[in-house]
C-alpha atoms as a PDB file:
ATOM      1  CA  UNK A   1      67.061  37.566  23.670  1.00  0.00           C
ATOM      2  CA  UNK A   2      69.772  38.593  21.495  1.00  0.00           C
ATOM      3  CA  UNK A   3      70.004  40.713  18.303  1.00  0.00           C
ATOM      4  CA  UNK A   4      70.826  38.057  15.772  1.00  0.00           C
ATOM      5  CA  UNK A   5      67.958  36.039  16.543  1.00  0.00           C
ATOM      6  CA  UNK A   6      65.619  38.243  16.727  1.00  0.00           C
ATOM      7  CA  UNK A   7      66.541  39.805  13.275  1.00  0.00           C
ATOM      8  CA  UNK A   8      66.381  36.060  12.386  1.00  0.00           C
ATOM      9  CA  UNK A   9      63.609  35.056  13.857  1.00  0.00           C
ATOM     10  CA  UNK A  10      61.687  38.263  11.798  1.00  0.00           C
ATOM     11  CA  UNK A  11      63.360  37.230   8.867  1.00  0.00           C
ATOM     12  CA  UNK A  12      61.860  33.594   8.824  1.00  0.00           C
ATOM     13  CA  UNK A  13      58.690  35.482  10.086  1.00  0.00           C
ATOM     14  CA  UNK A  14      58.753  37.485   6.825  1.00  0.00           C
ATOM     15  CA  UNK A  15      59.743  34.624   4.310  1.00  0.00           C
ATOM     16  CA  UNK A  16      57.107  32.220   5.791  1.00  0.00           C
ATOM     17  CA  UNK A  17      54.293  35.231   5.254  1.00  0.00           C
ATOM     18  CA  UNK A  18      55.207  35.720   2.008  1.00  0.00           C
ATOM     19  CA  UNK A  19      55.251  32.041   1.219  1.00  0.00           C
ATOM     20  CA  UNK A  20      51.674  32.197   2.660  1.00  0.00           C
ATOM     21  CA  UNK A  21      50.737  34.636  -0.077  1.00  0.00           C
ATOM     22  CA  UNK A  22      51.749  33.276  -2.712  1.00  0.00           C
ATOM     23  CA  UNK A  23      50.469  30.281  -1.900  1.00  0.00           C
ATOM     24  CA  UNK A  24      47.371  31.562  -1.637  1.00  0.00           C
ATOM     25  CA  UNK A  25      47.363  33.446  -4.553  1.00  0.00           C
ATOM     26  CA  UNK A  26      48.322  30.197  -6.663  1.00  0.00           C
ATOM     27  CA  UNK A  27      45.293  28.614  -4.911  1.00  0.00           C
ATOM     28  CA  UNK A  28      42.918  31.316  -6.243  1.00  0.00           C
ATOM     29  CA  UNK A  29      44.784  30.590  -9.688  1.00  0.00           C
ATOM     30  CA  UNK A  30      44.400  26.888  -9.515  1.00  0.00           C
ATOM     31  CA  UNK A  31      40.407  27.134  -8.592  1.00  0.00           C
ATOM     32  CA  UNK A  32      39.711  29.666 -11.421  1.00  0.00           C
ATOM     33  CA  UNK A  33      41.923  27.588 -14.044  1.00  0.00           C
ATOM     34  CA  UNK A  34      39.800  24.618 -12.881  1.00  0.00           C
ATOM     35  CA  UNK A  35      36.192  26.151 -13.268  1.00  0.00           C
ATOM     36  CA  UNK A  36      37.538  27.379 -16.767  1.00  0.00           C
ATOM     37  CA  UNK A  37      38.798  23.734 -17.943  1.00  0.00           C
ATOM     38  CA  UNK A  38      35.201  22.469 -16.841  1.00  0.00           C
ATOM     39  CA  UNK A  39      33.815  25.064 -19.488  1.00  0.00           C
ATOM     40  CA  UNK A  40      35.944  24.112 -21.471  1.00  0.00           C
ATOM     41  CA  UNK A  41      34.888  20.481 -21.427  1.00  0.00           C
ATOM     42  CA  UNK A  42      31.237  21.246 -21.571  1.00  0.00           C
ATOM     43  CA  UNK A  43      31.885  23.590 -24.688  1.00  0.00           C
ATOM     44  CA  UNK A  44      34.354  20.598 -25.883  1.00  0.00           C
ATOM     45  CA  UNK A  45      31.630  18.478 -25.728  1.00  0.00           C
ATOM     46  CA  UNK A  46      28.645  21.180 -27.016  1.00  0.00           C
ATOM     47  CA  UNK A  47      31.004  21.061 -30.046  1.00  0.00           C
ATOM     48  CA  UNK A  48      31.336  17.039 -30.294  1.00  0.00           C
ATOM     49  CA  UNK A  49      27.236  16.907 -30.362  1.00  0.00           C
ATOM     50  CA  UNK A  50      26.805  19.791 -32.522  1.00  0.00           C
ATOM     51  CA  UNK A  51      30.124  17.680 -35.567  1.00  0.00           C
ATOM     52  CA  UNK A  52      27.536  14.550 -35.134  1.00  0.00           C
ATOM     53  CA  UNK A  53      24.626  16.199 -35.526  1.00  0.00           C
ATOM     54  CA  UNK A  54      26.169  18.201 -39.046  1.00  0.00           C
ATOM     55  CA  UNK A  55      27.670  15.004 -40.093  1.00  0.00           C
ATOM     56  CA  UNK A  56      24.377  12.822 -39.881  1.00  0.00           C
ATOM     57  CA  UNK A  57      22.401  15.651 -41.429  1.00  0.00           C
ATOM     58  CA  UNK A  58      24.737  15.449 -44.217  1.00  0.00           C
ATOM     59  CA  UNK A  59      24.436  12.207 -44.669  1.00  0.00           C
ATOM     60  CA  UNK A  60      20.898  12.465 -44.766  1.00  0.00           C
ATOM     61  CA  UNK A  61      20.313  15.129 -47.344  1.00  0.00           C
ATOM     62  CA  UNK A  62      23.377  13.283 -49.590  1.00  0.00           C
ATOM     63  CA  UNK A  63      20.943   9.927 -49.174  1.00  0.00           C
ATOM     64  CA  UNK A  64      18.005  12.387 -50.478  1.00  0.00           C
ATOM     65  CA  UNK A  65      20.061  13.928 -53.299  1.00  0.00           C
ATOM     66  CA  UNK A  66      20.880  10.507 -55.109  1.00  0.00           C
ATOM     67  CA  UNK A  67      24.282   9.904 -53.160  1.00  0.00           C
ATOM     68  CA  UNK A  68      24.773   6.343 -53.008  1.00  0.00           C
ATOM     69  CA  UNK A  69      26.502   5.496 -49.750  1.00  0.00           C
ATOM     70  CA  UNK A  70      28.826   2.427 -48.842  1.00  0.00           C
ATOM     71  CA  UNK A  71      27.427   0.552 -46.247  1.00  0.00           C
ATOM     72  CA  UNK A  72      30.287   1.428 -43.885  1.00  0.00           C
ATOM     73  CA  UNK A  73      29.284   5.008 -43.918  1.00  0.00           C
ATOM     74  CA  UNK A  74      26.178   4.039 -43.212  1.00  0.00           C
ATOM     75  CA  UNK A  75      27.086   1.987 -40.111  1.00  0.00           C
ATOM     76  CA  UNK A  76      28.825   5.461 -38.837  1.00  0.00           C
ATOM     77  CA  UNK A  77      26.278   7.708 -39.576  1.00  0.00           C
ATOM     78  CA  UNK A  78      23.773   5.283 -37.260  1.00  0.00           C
ATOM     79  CA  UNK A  79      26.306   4.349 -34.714  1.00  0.00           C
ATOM     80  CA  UNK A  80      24.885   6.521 -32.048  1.00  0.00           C
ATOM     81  CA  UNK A  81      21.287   8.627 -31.677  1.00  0.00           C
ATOM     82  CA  UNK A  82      21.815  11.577 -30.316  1.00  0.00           C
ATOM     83  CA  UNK A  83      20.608  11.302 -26.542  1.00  0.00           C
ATOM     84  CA  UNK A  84      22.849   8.793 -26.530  1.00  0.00           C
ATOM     85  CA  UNK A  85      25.253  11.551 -27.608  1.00  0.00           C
ATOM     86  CA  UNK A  86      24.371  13.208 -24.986  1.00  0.00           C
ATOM     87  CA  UNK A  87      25.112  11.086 -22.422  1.00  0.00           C
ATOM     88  CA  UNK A  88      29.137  10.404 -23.518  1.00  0.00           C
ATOM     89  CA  UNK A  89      31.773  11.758 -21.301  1.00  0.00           C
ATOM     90  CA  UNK A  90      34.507  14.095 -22.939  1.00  0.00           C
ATOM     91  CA  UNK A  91      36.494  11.144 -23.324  1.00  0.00           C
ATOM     92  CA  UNK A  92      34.268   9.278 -25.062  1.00  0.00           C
ATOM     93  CA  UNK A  93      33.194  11.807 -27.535  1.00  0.00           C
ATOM     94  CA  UNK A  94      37.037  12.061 -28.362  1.00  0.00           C
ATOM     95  CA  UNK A  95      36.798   8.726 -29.149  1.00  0.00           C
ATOM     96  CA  UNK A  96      34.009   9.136 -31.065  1.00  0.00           C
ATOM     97  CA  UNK A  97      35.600  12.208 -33.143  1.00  0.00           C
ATOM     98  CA  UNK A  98      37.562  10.076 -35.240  1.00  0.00           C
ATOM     99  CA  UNK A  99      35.020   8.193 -35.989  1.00  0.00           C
ATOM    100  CA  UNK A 100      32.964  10.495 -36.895  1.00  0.00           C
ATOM    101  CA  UNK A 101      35.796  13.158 -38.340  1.00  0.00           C
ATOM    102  CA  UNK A 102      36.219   9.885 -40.796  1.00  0.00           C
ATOM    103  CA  UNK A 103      33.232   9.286 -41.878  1.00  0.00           C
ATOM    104  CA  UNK A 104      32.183  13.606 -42.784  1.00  0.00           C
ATOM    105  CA  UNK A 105      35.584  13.139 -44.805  1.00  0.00           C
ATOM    106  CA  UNK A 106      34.466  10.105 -46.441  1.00  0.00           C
ATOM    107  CA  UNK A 107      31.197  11.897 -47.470  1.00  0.00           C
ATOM    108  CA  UNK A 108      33.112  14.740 -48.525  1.00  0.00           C
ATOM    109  CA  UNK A 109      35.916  12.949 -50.072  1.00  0.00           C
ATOM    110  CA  UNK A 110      32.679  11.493 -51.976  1.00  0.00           C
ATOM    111  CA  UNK A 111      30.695  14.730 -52.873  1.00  0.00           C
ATOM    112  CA  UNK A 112      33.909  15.849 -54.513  1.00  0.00           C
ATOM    113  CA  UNK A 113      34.353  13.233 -56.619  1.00  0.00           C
ATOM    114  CA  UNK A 114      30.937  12.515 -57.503  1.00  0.00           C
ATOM    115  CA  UNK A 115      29.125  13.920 -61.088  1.00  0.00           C
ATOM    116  CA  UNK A 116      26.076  14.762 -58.883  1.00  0.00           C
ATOM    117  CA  UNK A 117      25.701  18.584 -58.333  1.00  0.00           C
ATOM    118  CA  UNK A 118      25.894  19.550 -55.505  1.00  0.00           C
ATOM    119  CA  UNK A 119      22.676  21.227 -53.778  1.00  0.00           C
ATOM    120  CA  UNK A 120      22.747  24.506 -51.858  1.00  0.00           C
ATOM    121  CA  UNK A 121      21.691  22.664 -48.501  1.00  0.00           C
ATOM    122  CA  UNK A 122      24.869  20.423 -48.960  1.00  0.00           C
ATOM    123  CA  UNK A 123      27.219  22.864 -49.409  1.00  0.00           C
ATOM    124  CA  UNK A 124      25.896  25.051 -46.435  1.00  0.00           C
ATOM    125  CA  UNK A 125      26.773  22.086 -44.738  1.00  0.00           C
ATOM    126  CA  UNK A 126      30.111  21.747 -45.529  1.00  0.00           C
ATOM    127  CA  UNK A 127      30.207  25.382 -44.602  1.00  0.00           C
ATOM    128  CA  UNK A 128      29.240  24.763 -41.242  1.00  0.00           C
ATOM    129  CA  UNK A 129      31.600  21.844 -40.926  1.00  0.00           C
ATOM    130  CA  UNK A 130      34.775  23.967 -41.851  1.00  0.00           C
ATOM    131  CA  UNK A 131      33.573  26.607 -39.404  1.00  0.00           C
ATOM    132  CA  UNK A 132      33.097  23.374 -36.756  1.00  0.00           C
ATOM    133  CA  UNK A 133      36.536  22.004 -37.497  1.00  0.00           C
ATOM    134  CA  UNK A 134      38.066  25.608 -37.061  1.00  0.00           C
ATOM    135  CA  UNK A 135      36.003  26.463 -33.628  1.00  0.00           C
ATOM    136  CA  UNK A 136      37.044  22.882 -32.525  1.00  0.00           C
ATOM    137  CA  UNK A 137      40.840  23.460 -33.061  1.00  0.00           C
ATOM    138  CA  UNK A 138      40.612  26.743 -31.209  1.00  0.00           C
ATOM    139  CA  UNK A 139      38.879  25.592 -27.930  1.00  0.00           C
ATOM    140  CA  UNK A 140      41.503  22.534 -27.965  1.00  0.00           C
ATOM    141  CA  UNK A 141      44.190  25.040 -28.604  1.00  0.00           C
ATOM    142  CA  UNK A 142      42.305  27.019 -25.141  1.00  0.00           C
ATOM    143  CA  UNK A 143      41.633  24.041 -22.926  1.00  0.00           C
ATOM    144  CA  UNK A 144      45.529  22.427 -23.257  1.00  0.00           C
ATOM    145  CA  UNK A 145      46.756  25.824 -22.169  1.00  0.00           C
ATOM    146  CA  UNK A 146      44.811  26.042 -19.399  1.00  0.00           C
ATOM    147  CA  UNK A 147      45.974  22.608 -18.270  1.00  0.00           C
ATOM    148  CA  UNK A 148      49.604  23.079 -19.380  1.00  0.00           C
ATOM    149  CA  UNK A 149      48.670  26.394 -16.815  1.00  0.00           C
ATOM    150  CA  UNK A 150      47.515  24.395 -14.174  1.00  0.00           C
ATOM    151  CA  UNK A 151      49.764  21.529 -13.880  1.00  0.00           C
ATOM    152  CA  UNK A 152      52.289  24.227 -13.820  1.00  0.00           C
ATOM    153  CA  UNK A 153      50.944  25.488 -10.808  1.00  0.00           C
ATOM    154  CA  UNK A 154      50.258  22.750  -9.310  1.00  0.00           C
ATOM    155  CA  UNK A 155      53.539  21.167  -9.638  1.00  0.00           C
ATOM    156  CA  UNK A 156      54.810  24.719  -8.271  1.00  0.00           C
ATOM    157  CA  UNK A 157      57.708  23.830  -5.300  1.00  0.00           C
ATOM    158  CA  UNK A 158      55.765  26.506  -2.643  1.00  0.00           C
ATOM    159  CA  UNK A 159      52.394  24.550  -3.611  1.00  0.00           C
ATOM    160  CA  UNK A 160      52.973  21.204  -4.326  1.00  0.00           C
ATOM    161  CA  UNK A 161      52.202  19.964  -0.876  1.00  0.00           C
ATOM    162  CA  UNK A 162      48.890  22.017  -1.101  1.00  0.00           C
ATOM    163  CA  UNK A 163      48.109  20.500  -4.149  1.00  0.00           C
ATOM    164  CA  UNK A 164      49.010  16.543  -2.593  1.00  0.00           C
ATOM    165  CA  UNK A 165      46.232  17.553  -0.115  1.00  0.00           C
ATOM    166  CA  UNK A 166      43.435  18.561  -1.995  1.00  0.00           C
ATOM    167  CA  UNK A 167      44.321  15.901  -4.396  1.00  0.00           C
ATOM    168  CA  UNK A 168      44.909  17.829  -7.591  1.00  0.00           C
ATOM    169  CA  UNK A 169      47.155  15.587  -9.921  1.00  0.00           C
ATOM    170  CA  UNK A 170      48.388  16.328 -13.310  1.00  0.00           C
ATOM    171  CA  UNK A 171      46.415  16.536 -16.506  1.00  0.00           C
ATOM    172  CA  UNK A 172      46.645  15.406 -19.825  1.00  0.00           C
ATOM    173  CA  UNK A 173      45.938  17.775 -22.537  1.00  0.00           C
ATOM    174  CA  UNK A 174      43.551  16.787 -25.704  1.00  0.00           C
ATOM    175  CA  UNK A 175      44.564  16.000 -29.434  1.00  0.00           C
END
């Protein structure tokens, strides 16, 4: 056997063990970043129970303190109990969000403009609900980079026939 290929044939030896790593070290990425979006999603979701939840309660104690409600708010406000909650996928809470981010800005919108004063209970609620909305945009913030992360990776030139095989296809992030 001659020089040259054996220096070659070590050289491909060497690039395709190398290659091996690294793919194998993007695999280990690409199974953590995966267990982390599903916490993601079940905090996501946690989070979607917990807005519904806040916004019914306010309705409730705005109903006992003399608010009077339009009947559209009241529609939203009974549009789901919560083990049926429960049951929603993340997608479907998302869907839900707006409706329900609509209708705790309606009764906002509402206790700001009414002449009623406002009782303590009521405004611990809207408390809660600005602490909600601000724990809500950070885990959204968290769970997009983690799949702008891991369709990176899996899109990765060294990996991407890996990731054809185990069937791992692009994400969409959240709004």
């Amino acid at each position: 056997m001659s020089q040259e290929l054996l220096i070659f044939i070590i050289v491909l030896s060497v690039l395709i063990g190398v290659l091996l790593i690294v793919d194998t070290l993007i695999m280990i990425n690409v199974i953590r970043l995966k267990k982390r979006l599903k916490k993601r999603q079940i905090t996501i979701n946690s989070l979607m129970a917990q807005h519904y939840d806040l916004t019914v309660i306010l309705g409730d104690k705005m109903l006992k303190a003399g608010y009077k409600l339009p009947e559209e708010l009241l529609i939203s406000l009974n549009l789901h109990e919560k083990k049926e909650m429960m049951k929603l996928s993340t997608v479907e809470r998302l869907k839900m969000k707006t409706i329900i981010t609509d209708t705790a800005g309606a009764l906002f919108l509402l206790l700001e403009t009414s002449k009623i004063s406002t009782p303590e209970e009521i405004d611990s609620l809207h408390r809660s609900m600005l602490e909600f909305n601000h724990r809500y945009r950070q885990e959204i913030v968290l769970y997009n980079q983690d799949i702008y992360a891991y369709n990176y990776w899996i899109h990765f030139w060294t990996f991407r026939l890996i990731s054809l095989i185990f069937h791992w296809h692009k994400r969409e992030p959240l709004q």
